[in-house]
Each structure stands twice: as C-alpha cells, then as structure tokens.
Protein backbone atom coordinates (compact mmCIF):
# COMPACT_ATOMS: atom_id res chain seq x y z
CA UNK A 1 -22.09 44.96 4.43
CA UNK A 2 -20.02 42.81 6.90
CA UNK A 3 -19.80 44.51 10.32
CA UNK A 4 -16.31 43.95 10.91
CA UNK A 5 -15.19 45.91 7.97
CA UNK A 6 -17.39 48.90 7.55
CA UNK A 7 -17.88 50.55 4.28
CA UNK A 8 -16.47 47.24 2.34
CA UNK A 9 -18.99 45.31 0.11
CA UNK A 10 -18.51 41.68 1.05
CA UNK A 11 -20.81 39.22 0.82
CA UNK A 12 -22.52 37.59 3.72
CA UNK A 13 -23.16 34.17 2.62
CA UNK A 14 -20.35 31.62 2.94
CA UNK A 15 -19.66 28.76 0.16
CA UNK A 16 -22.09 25.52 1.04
CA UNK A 17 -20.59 23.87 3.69
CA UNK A 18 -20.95 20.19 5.60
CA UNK A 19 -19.75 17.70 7.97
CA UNK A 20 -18.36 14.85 6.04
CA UNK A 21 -20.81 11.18 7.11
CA UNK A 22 -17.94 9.46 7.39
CA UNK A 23 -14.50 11.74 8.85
CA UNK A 24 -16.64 14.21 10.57
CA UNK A 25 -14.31 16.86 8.33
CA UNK A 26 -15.70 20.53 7.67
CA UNK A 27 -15.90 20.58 3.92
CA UNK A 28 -16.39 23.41 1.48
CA UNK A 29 -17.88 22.39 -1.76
CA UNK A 30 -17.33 25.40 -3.30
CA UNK A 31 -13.56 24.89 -3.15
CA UNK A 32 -14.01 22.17 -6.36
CA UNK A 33 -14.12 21.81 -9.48
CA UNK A 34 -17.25 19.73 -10.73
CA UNK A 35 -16.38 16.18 -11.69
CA UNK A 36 -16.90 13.00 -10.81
CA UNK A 37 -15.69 13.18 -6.91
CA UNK A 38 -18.05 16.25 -6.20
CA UNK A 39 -20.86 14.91 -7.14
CA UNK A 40 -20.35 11.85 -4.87
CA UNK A 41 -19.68 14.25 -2.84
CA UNK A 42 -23.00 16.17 -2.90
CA UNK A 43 -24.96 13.69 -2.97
CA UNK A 44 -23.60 11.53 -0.54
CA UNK A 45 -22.57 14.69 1.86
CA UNK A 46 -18.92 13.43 2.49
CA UNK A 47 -15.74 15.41 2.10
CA UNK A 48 -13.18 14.98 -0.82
CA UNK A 49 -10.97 12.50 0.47
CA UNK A 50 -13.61 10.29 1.66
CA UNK A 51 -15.24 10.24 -1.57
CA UNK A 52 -11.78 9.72 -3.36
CA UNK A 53 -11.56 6.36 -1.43
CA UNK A 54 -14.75 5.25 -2.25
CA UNK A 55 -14.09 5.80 -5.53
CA UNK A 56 -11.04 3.91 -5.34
CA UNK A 57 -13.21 0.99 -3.84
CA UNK A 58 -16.31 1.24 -6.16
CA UNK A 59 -13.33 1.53 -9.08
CA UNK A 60 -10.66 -0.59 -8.64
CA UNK A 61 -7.17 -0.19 -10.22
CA UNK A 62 -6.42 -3.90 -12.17
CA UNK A 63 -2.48 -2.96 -10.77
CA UNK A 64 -3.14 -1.53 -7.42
CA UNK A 65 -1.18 -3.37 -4.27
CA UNK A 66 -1.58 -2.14 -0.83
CA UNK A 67 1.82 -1.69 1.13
CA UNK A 68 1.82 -0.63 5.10
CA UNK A 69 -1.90 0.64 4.48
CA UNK A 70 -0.44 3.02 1.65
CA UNK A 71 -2.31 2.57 -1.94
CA UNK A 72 0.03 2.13 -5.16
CA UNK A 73 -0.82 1.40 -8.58
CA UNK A 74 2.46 -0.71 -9.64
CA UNK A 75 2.32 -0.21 -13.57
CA UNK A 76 4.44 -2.56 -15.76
CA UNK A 77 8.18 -1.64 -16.19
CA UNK A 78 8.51 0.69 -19.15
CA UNK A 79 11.86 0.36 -21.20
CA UNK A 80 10.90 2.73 -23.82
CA UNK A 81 10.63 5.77 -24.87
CA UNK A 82 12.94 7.18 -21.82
CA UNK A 83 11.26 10.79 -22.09
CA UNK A 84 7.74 8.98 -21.10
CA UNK A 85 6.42 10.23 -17.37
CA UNK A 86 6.54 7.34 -15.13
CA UNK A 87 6.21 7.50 -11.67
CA UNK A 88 8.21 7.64 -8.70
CA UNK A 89 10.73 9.61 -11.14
CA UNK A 90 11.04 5.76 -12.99
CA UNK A 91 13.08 4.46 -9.84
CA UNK A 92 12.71 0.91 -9.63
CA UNK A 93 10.89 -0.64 -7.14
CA UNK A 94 10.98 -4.56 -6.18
CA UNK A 95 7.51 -6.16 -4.68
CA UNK A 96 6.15 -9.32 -3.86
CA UNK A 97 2.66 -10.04 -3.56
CA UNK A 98 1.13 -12.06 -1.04
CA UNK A 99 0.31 -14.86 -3.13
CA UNK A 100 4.38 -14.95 -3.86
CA UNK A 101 3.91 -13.26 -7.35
CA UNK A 102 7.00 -10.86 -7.81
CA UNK A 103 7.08 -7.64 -9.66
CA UNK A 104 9.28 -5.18 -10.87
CA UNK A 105 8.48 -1.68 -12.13
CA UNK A 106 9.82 1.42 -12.66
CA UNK A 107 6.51 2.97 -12.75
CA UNK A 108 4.92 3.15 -9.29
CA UNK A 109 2.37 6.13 -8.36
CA UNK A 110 1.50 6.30 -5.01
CA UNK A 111 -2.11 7.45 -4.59
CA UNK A 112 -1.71 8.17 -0.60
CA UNK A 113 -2.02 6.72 3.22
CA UNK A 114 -5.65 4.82 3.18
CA UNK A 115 -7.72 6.52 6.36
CA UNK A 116 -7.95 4.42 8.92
CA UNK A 117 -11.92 3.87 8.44
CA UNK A 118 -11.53 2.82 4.86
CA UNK A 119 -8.58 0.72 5.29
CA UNK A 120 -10.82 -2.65 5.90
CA UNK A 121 -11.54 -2.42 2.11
CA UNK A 122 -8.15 -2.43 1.23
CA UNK A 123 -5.83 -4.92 2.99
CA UNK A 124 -1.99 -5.49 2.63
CA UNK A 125 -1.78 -7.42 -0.38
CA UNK A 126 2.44 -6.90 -0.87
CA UNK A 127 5.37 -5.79 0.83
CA UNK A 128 8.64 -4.22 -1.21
CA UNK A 129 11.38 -5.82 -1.60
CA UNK A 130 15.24 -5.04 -1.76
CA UNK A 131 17.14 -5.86 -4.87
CA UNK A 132 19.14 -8.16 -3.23
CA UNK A 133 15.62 -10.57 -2.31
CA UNK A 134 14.41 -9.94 -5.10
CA UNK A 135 17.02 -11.55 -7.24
CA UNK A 136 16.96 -14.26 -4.56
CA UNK A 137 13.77 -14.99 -5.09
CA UNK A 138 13.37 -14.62 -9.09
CA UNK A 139 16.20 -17.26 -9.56
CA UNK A 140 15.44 -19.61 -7.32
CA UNK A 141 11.57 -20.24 -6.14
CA UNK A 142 12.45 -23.58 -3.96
CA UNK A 143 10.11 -24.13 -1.37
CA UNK A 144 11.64 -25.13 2.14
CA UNK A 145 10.14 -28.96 3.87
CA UNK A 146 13.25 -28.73 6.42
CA UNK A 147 10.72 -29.20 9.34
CA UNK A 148 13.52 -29.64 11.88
CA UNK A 149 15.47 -25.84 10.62
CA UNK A 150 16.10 -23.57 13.45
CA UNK A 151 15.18 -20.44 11.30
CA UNK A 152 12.19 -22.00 9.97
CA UNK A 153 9.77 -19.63 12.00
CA UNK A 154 11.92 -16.47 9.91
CA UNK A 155 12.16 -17.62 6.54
CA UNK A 156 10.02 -17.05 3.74
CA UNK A 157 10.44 -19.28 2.12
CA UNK A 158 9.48 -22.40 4.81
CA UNK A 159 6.01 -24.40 4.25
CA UNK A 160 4.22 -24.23 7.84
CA UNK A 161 1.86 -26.25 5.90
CA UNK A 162 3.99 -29.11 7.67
CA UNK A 163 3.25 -27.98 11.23
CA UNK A 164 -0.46 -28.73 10.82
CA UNK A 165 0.08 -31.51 13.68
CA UNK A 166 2.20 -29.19 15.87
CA UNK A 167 5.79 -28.17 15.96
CA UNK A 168 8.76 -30.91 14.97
CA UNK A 169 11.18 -29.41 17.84
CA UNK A 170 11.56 -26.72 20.18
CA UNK A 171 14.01 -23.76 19.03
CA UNK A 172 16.50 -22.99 21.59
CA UNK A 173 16.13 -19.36 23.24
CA UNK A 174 19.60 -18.88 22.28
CA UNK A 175 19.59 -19.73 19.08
CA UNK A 176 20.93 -16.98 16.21
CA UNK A 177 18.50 -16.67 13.64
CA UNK A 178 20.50 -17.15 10.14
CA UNK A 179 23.61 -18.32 11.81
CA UNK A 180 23.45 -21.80 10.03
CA UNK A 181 24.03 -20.27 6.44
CA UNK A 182 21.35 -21.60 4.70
CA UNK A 183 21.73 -20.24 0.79
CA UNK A 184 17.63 -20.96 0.84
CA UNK A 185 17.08 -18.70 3.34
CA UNK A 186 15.10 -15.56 3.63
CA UNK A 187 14.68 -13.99 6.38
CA UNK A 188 11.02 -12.12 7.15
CA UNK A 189 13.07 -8.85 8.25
CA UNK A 190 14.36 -8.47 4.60
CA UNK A 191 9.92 -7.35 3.35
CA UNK A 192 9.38 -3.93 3.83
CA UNK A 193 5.96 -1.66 4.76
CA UNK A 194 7.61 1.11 3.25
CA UNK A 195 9.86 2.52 0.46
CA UNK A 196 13.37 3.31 1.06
C-alpha cells in the first residue's frame, strides 16, 4: 500500500528507469513499445531520441539532406496517383545540394531538429531554395570567371577557384551589392536554413 493514499492498492515499484549515456535525459522504458529503438535502447542505456539518431546514423536514408541542422528525407516528386500520402501535405519544396545538384519534390518528411551532440554526424549538405532561384538556376547553370565583379564575394554562382593567388581588386565599402544588374547573378541571401 502506498502511504500517501491509504487504503488504495497501488503498486510500489516504478517502470525501469535510466539516465540516458549520452543527453543525461530521465527515461522510462516502460513507456515503449518493443521494436527496434528499445532495444538499442536497453542495451545501450540511452533514451529514445538518442537512440532514434543513432539509428538514423547507423541507417542512412539514400534521400536524406540536412538543412539548418534539421533532418529531411527529400523523396522524388510524385505526379501520380493525387490521393497518395506525401509529405509536407505534397507542397513543393525547391533545394540545392551542396555539390550544386538541384531538386524538386513534393514529397519532403521532416524527421526533426538533430541534437546538438549528434549533429557532427550529420552536416548541412543543402539549403532550400525559392522558386524564383530555382528556375534561375535549372535554366541556366553558367559558371561566373568575372574575377574583377563587385558582387563576386555574394553570388553563387562565382568560381573563387580564381582567387587562389589572392584577390583581383578591392571592393569599395560603398559599393551596393546587385546594383550592377547582372542577369548571372545570385545572390547568397536568396538559400535558405529553413522552410517558408
């Protein structure tokens, strides 16, 4: 019987509980369902979102891209059938990898913020895009050599591979950045951490 509420059967012993190795996080393993995660969990004594990450490191998603330290498997668009389940309510999305490969897909899950101690494993690998850059950049993939261009040090799409040897000139303090209308350029400001 619990002294607080005499005369009431309770029971005394409380579900198997642990400090996570890795968070430091209370967890109650009795609060899960067995599958996969818990038993990572109990054997490795960590709590469930710890051992979802490592999962999500040991098991990597083939279309995963890390935005702003946020995890999201970017599935191909799907044009048919219209009744299918896609994520991000099939909103379209615009992204372009690191390596300059663009994608578009209506199909983006987001699987969560990555915890600060796991986020080493997964670096930025893409920032979004609007529709706007995107179309920019699908039409037209010309790479910049205009070593001399005021807004070379804000566009995407300038090669610093010709700076190896140092800067060409010096860019005036008071210079506008974009106020030479270059149709090539694209400014930094226009990739995005986040979705909008």
């Amino acid at each position: 019987m619990c002294k607080e509420n005499e005369g009431v059967l309770c029971l005394d012993e409380s579900p198997f509980s642990y400090h996570c190795k890795l968070c430091g996080k209370k967890e109650y393993i009795d609060d899960y369902v067995d599958h996969t995660i818990t038993s990572v969990m109990k054997k490795e004594q960590i709590c469930y979102q710890c051992a979802f990450w490592k999962d999500k490191i040991e098991h990597p998603n083939p279309n995963r891209i890390i935005v702003g330290h946020s995890y999201y498997i970017a599935n191909p668009y799907v044009k048919r059938p219209m009744n299918r389940t896609k994520g991000m309510d099939g909103r379209e999305f615009y992204i372009r990898m690191f390596d300059g490969t663009l994608i578009k897909t209506n199909n983006l899950w987001c699987q969560g913020k990555i915890p600060e101690h796991f986020q080493q494993n997964f670096p930025n690998t893409a920032n979004f895009l609007s529709l706007m850059t995107f179309q920019k950049l699908s039409h037209d993939d010309h790479k910049c050599f205009a070593m001399g261009c005021w807004n070379r040090y804000h566009c995407l799409r300038y090669n610093t591979e010709l700076e190896k040897d140092g800067a060409f000139n010096t860019i005036p303090a008071s210079y506008k950045i974009g106020s030479d209308n270059c149709p090539s350029f694209i400014n930094f400001t226009e990739l995005r951490e986040n979705i909008q």
